[in-house]
N, C-alpha and C. Protein backbone atom coordinates (compact mmCIF):
# COMPACT_ATOMS: atom_id res chain seq x y z
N UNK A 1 28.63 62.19 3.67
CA UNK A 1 27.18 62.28 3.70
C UNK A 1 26.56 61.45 2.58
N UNK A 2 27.23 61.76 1.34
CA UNK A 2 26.59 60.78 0.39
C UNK A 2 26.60 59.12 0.72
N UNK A 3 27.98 58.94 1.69
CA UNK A 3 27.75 57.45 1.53
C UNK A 3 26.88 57.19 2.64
N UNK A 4 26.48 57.48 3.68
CA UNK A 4 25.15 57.40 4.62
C UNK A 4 24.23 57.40 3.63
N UNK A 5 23.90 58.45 2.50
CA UNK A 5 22.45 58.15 1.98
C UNK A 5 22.58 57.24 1.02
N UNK A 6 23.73 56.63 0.93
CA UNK A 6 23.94 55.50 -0.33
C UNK A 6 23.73 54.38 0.74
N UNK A 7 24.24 54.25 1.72
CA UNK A 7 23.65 52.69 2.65
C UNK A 7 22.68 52.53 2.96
N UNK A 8 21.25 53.60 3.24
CA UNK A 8 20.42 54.28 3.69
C UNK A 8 19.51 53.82 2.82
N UNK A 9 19.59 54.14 1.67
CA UNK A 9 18.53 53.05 0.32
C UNK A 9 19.58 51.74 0.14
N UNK A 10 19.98 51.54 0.26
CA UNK A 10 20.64 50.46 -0.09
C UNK A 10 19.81 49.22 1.07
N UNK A 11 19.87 49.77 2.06
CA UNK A 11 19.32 48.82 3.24
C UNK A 11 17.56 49.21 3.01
N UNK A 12 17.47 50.74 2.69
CA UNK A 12 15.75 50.29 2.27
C UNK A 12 15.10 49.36 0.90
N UNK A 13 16.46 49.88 0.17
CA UNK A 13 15.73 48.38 -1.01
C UNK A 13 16.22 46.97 -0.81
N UNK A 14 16.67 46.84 0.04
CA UNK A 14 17.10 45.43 0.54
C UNK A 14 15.92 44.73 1.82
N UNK A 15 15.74 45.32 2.24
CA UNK A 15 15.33 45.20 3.52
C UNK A 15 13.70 46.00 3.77
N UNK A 16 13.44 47.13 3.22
CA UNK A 16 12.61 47.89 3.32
C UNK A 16 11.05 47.66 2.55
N UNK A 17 10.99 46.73 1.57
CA UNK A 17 10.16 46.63 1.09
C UNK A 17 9.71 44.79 1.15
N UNK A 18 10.33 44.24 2.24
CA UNK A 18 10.03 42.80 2.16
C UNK A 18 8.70 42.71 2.43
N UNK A 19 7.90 41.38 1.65
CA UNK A 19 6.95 40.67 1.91
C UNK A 19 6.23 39.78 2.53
N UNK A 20 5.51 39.73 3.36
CA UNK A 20 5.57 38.78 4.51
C UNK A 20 4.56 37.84 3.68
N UNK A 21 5.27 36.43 3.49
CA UNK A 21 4.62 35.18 2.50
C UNK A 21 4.02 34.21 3.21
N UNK A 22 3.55 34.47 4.74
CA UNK A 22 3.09 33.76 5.74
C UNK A 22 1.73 34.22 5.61
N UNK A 23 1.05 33.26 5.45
CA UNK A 23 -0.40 32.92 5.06
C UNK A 23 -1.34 32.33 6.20
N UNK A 24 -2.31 32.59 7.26
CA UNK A 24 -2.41 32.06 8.29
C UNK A 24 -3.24 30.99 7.55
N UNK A 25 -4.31 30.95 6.71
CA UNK A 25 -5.52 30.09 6.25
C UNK A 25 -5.26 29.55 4.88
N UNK A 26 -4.94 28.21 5.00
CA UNK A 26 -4.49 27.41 3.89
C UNK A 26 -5.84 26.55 3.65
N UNK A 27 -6.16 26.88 2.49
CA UNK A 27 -7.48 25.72 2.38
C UNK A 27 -7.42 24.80 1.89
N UNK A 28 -6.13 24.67 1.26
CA UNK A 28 -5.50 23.58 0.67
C UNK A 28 -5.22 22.14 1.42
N UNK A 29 -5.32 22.51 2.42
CA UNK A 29 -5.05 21.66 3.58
C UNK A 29 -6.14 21.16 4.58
N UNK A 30 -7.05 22.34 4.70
CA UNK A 30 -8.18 21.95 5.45
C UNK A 30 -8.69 20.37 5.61
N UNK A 31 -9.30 19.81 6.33
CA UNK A 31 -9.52 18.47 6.72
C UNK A 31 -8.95 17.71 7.09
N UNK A 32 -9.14 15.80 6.91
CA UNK A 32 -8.82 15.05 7.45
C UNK A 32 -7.87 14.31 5.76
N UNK A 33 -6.49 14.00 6.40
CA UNK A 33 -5.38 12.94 5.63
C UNK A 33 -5.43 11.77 6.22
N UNK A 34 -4.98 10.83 5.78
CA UNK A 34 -4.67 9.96 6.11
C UNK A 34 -3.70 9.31 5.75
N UNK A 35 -2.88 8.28 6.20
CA UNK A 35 -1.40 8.04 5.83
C UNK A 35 -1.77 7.13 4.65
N UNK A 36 -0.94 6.82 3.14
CA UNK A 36 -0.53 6.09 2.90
C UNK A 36 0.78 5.47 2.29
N UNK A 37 1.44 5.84 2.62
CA UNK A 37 3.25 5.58 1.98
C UNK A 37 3.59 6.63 2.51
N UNK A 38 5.64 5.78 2.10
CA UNK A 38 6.28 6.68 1.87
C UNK A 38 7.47 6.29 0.50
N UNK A 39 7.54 7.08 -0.06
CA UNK A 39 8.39 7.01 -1.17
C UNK A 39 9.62 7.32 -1.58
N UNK A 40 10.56 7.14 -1.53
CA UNK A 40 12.49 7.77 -1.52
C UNK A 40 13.10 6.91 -2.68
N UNK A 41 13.78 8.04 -3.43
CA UNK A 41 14.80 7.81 -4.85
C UNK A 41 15.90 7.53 -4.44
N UNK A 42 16.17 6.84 -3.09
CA UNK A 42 17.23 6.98 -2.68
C UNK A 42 17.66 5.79 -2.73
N UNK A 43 19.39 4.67 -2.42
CA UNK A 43 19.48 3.63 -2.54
C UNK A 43 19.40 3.21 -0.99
N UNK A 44 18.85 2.10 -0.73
CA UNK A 44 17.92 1.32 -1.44
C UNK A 44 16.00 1.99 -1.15
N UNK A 45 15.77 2.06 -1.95
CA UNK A 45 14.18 2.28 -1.64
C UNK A 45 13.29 1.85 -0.33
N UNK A 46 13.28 2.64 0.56
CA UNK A 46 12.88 2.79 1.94
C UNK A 46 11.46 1.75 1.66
N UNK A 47 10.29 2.65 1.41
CA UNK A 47 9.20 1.91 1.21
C UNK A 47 8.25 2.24 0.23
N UNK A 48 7.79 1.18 -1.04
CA UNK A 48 7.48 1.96 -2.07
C UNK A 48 5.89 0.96 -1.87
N UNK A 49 5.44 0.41 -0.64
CA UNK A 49 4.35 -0.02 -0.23
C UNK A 49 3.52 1.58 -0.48
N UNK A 50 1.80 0.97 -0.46
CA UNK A 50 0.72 1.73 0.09
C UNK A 50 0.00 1.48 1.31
N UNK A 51 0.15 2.27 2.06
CA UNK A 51 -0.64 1.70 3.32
C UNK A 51 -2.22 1.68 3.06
N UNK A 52 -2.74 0.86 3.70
CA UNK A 52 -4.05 0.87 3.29
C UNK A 52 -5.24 1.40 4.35
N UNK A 53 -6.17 1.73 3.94
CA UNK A 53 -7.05 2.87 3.92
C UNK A 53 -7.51 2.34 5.08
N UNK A 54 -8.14 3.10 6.76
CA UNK A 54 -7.97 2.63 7.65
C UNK A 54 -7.06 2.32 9.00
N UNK A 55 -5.91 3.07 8.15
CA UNK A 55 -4.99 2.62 9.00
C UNK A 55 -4.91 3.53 10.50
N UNK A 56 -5.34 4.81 10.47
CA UNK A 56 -5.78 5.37 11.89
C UNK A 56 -4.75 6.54 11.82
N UNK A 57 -3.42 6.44 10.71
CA UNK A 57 -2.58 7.37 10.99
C UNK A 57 -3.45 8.52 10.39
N UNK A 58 -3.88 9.67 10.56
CA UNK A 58 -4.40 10.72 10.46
C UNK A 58 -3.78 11.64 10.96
N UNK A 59 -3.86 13.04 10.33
CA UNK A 59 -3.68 14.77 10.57
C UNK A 59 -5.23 15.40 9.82
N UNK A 60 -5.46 15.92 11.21
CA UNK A 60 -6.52 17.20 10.40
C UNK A 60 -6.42 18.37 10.41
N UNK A 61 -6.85 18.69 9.68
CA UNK A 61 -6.28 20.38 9.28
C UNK A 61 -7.19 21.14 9.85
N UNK A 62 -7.75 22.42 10.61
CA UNK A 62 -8.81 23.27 10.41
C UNK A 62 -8.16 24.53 9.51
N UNK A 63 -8.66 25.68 10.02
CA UNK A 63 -8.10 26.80 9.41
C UNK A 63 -6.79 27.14 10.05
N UNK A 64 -6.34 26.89 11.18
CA UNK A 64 -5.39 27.69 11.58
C UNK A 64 -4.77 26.28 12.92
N UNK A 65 -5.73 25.11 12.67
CA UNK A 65 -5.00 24.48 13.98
C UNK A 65 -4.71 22.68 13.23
N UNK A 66 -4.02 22.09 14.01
CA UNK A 66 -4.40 20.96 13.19
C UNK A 66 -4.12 19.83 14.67
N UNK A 67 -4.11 18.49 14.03
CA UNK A 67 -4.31 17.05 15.45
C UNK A 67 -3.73 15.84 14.26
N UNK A 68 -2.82 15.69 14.77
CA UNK A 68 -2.23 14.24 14.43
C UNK A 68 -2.41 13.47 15.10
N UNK A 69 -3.01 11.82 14.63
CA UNK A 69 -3.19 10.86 14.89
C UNK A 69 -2.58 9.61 14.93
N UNK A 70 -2.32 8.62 15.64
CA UNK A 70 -1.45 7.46 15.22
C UNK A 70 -2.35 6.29 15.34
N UNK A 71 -2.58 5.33 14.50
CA UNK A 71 -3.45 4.44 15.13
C UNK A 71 -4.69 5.02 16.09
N UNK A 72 -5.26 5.97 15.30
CA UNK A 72 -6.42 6.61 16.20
C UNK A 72 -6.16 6.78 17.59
N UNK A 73 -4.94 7.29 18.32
CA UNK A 73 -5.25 7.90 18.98
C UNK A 73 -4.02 9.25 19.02
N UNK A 74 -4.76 10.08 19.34
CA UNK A 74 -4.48 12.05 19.62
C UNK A 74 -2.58 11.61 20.04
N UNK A 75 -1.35 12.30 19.06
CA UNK A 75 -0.40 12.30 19.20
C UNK A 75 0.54 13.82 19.73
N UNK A 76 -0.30 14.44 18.73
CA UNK A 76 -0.11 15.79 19.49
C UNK A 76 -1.02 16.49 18.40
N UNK A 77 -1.58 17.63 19.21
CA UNK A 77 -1.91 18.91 18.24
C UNK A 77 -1.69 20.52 18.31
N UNK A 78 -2.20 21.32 18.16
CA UNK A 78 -1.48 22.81 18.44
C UNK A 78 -1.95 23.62 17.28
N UNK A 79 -1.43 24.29 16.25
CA UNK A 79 -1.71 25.62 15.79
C UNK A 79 -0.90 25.40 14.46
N UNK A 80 -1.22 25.69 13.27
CA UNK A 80 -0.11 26.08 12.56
C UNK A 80 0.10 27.15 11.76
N UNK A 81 0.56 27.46 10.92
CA UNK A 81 0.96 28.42 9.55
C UNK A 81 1.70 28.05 8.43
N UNK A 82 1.45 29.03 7.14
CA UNK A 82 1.89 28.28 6.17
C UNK A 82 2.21 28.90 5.60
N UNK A 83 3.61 29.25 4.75
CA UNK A 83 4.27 30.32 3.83
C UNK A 83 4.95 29.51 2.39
N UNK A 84 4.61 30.82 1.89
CA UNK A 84 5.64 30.70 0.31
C UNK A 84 6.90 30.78 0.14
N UNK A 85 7.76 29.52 0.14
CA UNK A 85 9.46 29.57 0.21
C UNK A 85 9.68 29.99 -1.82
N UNK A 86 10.38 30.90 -1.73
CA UNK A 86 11.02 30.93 -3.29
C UNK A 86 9.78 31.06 -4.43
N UNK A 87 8.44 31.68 -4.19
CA UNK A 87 7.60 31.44 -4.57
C UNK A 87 7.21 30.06 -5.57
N UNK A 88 7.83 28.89 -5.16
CA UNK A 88 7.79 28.07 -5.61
C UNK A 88 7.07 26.36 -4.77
N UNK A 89 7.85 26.96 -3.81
CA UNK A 89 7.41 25.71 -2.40
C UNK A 89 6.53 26.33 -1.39
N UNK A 90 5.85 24.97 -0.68
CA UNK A 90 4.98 25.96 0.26
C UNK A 90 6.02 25.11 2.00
N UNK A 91 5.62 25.51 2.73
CA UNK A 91 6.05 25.45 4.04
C UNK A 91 4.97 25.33 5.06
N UNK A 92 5.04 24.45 5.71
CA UNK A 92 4.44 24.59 7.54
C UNK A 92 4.87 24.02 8.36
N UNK A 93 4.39 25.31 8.90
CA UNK A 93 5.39 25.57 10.09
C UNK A 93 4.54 25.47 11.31
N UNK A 94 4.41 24.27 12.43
CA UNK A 94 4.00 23.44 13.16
C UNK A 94 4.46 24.71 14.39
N UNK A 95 3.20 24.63 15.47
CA UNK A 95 3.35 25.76 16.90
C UNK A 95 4.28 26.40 16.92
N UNK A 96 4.30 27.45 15.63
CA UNK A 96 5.40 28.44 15.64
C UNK A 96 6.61 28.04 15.58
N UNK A 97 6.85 26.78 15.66
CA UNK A 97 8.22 26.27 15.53
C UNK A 97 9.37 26.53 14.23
N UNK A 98 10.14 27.44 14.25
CA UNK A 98 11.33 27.72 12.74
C UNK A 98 12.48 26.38 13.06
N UNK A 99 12.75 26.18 14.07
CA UNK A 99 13.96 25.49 13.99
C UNK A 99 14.48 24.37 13.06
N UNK A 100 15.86 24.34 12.55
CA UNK A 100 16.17 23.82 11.90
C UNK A 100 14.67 22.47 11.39
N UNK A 101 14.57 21.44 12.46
CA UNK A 101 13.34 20.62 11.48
C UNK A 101 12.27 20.92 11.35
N UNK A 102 11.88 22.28 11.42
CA UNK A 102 10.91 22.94 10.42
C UNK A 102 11.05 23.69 10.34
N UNK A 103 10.37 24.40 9.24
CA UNK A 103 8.90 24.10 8.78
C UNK A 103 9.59 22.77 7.67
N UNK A 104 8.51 22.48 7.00
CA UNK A 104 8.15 21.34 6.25
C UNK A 104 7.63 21.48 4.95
N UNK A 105 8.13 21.04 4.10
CA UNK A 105 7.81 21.27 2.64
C UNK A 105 6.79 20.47 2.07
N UNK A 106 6.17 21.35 1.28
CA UNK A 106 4.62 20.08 1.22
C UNK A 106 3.89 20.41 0.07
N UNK A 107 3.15 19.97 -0.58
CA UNK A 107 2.31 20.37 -1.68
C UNK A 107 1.04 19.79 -1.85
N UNK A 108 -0.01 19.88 -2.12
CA UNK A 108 -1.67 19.32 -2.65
C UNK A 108 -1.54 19.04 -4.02
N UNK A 109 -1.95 17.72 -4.16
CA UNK A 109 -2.41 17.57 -5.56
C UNK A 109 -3.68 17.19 -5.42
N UNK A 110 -5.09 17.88 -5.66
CA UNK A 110 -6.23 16.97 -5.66
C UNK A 110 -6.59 16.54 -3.91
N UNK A 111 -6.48 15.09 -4.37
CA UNK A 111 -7.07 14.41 -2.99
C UNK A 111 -5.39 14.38 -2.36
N UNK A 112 -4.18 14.28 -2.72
CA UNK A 112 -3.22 14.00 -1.78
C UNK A 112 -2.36 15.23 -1.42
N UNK A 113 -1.98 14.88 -0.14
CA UNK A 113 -0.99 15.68 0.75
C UNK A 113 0.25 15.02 0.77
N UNK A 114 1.68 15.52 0.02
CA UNK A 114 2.44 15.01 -0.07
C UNK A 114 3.65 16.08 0.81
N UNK A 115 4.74 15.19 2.15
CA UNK A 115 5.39 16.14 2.96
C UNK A 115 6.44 15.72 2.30
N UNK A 116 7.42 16.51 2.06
CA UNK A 116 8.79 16.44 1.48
C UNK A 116 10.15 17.12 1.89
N UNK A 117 10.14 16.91 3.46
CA UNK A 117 11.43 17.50 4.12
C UNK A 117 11.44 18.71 4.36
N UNK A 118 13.04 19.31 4.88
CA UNK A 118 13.19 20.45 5.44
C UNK A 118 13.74 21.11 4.07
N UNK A 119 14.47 20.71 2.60
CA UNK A 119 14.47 21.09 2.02
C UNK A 119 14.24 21.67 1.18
N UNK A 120 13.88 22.58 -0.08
CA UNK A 120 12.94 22.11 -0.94
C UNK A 120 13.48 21.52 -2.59
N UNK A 121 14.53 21.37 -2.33
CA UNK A 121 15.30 20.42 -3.71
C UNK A 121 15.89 19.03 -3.06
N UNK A 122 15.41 18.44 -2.30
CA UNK A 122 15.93 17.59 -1.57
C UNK A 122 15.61 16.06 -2.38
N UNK A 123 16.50 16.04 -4.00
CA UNK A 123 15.79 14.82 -4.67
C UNK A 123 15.95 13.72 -4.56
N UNK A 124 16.40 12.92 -3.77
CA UNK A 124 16.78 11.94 -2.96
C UNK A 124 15.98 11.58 -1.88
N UNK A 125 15.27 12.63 -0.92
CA UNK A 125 14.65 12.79 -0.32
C UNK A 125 13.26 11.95 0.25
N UNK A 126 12.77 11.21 1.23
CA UNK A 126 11.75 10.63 1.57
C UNK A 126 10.57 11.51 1.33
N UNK A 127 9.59 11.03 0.90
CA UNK A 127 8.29 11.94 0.50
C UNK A 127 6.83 10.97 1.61
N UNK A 128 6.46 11.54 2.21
CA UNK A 128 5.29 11.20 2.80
C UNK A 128 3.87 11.62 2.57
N UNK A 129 3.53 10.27 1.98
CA UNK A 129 2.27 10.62 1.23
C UNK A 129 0.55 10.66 1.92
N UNK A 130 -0.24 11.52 1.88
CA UNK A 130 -1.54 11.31 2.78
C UNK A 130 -2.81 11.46 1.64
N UNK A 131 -3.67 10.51 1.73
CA UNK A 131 -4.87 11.01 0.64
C UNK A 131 -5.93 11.57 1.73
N UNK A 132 -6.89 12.80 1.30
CA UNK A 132 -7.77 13.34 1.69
C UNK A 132 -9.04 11.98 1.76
N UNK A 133 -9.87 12.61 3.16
CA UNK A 133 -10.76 11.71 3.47
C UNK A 133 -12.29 12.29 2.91
C-alpha cells in the first residue's frame, strides 16, 4: 500500500502540477516582417548578404493568425501559437503543427524577427532574419 501511495505523488509531482507555456497572443510578433538575410556560423557561410527593403518576401502576424508572402504574392496562411521552451526560448508553432519541423525558434529584438530552427542551441545553425514594417 505504501508503495501505490509512493507512485501516486510521485506521478502527481511529476506530472500533476505542469504548466501549460502556450500563449495564444504574442504581441511581440504582431504585424508585418519582411525578409532580409540569412546568417549561418557554419563552414562556409551560406549568406551573410542583406536583402533589400521591398523585396515582397513578407509574414504578417495578427493576434492569433498569420499570411506569408513571397514576392507579394499569398504562399500560405492559417493560425498560429506560441510557447515558452526551457523558459528561455520562445516557439511557433504554425496550424497546430508539433511535428518534428516545428515549432520554430524565434526571438524579437526591437524592429527584427529573427527564426532560428527546430533547435534551440543549434550554434551553427542558419538564422533568418525579418525587420518590422
Amino acid at each position: 500500500m505504501k508503495k501505490i501511495l509512493l507512485l501516486i505523488s510521485a506521478f502527481n509531482l511529476l506530472f500533476g502540477c505542469s504548466k501549460n507555456n502556450d500563449t495564444i497572443n504574442n504581441t511581440s510578433l504582431v504585424g508585418k516582417w519582411e525578409y532580409r538575410g540569412m546568417s549561418c556560423y557554419c563552414t562556409p557561410v551560406k549568406d551573410s548578404s542583406t536583402v533589400k527593403p521591398g523585396n515582397g518576401n513578407i509574414i504578417a502576424f495578427t493576434a492569433t493568425t498569420y499570411k506569408h508572402f513571397k514576392k507579394d504574392t499569398l504562399i500560405k496562411s492559417g493560425t498560429y501559437r506560441t510557447r515558452r521552451y526551457d523558459n528561455t526560448h520562445e516557439q511557433i508553432i504554425y496550424d497546430n503543427d508539433t511535428s518534428s519541423t516545428n515549432p520554430i525558434f524565434f526571438r524579437t529584438d526591437k524592429k527584427v524577427l529573427t527564426f532560428y530552427g527546430t533547435a534551440p542551441l543549434a550554434a551553427d545553425g542558419p538564422e533568418y532574419h525579418y525587420e518590422k514594417q
